[in-house]
N, C-alpha and C. Protein backbone atom coordinates (compact mmCIF):
# COMPACT_ATOMS: atom_id res chain seq x y z
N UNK A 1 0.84 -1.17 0.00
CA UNK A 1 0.00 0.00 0.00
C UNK A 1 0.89 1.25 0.00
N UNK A 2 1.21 2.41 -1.32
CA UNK A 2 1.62 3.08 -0.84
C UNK A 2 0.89 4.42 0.60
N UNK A 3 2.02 4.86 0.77
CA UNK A 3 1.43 6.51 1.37
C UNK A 3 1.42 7.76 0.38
N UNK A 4 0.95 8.30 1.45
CA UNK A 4 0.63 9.51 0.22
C UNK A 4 1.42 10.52 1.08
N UNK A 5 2.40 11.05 0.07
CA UNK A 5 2.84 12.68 0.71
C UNK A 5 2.41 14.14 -0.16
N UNK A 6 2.72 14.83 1.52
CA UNK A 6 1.88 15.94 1.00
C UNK A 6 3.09 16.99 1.13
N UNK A 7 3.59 17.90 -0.11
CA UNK A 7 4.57 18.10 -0.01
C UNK A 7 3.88 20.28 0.00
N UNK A 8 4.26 20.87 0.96
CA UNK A 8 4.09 21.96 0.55
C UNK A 8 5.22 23.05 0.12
N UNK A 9 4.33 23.62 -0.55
CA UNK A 9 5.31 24.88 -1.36
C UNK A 9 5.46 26.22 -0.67
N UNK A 10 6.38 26.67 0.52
CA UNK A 10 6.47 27.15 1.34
C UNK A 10 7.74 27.29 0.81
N UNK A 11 8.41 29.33 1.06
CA UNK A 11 9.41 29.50 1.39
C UNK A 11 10.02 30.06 2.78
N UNK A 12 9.16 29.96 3.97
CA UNK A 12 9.55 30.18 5.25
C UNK A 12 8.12 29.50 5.82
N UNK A 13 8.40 29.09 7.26
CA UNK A 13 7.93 29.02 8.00
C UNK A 13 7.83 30.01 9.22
N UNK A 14 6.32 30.37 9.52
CA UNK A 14 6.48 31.54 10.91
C UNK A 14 6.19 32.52 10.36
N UNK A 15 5.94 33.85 10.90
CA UNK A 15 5.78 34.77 10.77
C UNK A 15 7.17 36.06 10.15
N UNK A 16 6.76 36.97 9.34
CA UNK A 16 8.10 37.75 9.10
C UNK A 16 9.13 38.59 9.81
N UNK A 17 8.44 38.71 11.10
CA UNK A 17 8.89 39.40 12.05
C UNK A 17 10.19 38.88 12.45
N UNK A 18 11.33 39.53 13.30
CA UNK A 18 12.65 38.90 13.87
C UNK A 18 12.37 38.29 14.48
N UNK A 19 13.31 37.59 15.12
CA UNK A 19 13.34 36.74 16.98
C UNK A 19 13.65 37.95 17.83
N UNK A 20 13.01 37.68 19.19
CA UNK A 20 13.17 38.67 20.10
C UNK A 20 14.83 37.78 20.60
N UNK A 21 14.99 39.13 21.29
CA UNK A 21 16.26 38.17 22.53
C UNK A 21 15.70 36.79 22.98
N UNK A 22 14.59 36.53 23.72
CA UNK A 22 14.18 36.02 24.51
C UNK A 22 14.23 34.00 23.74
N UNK A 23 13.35 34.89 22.36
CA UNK A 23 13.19 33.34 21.12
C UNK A 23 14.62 32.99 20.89
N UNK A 24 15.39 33.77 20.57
CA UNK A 24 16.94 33.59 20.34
C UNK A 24 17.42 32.61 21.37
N UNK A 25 17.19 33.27 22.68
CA UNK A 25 17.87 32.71 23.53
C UNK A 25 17.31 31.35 23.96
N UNK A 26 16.05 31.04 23.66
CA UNK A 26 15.38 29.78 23.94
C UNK A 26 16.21 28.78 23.00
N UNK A 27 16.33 29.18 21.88
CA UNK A 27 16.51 28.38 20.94
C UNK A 27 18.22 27.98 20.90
N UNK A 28 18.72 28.78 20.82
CA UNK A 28 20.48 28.69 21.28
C UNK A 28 20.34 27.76 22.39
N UNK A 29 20.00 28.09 23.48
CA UNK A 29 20.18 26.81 24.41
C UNK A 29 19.67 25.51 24.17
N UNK A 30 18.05 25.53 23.33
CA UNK A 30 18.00 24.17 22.77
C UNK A 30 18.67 22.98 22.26
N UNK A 31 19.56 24.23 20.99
CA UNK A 31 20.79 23.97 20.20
C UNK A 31 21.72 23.34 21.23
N UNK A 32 22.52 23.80 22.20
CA UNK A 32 23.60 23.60 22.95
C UNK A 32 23.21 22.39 23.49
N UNK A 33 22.03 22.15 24.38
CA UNK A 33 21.33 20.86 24.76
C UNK A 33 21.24 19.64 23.95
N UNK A 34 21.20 20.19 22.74
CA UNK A 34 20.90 18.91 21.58
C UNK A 34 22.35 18.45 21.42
N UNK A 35 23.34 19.19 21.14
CA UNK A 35 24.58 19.20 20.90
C UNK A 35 25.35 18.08 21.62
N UNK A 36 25.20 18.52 23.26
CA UNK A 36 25.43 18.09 24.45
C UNK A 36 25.36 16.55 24.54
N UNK A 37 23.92 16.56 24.29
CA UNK A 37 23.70 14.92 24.41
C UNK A 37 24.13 14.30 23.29
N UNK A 38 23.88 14.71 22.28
CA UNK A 38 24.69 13.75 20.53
C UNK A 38 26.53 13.26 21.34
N UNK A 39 27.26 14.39 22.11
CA UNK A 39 28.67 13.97 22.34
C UNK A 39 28.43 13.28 23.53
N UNK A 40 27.41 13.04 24.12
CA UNK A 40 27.68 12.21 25.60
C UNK A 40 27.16 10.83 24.99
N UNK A 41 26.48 10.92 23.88
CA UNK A 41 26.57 9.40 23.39
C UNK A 41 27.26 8.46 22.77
N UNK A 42 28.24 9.94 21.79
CA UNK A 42 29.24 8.99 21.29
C UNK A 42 30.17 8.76 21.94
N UNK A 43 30.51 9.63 23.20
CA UNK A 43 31.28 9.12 24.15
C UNK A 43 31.36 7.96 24.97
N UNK A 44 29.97 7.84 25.17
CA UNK A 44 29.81 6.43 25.65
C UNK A 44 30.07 5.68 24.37
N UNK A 45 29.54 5.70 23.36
CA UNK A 45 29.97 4.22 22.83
C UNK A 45 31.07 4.28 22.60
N UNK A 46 32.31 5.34 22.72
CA UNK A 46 33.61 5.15 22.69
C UNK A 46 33.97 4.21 23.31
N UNK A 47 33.78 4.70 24.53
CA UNK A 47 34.09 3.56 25.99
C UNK A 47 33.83 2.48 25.89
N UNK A 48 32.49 2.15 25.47
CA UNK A 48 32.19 0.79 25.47
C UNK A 48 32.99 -0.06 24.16
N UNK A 49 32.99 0.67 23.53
CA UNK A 49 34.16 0.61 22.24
C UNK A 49 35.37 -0.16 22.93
N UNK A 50 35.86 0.69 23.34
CA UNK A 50 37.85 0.36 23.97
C UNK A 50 37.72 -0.53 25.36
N UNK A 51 36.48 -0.71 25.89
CA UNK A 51 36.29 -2.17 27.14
C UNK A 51 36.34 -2.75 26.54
N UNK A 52 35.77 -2.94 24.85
CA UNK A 52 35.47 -4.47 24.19
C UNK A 52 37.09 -5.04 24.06
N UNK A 53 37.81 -4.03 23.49
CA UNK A 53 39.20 -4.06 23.13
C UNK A 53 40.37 -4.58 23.62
C-alpha cells in the first residue's frame, strides 16, 4: 500500500517578524542541549568501544 505525501510549497515558516532576545535565547540553548547529548553518546559508545578491546 503506498502513502501519500503531502509536499508543501512554502518558502519560510512563521511569521516575518525577527526573533526577540528572549526566542533567540530559547533556541540557542535548545541547540547547545541537543549538541550536548549527541557527544555524551558517542562518548559512551567510545568507551564501550575500547572495554570491548
Amino acid at each position: 500500500m503506498k502513502t501519500k505525501k503531502i509536499e508543501l510549497d512554502v518558502d519560510f515558516i512563521g511569521g516575518q517578524t525577527t526573533l526577540t532576545k528572549e526566542e533567540e535565547k530559547t533556541i540557542s540553548e535548545y541547540i547547545k542541549k541537543s549538541k550536548s547529548k549527541k557527544t555524551k553518546k558517542t562518548l559512551h559508545k567510545i568507551k564501550i568501544v575500547k572495554q570491548l578491546i
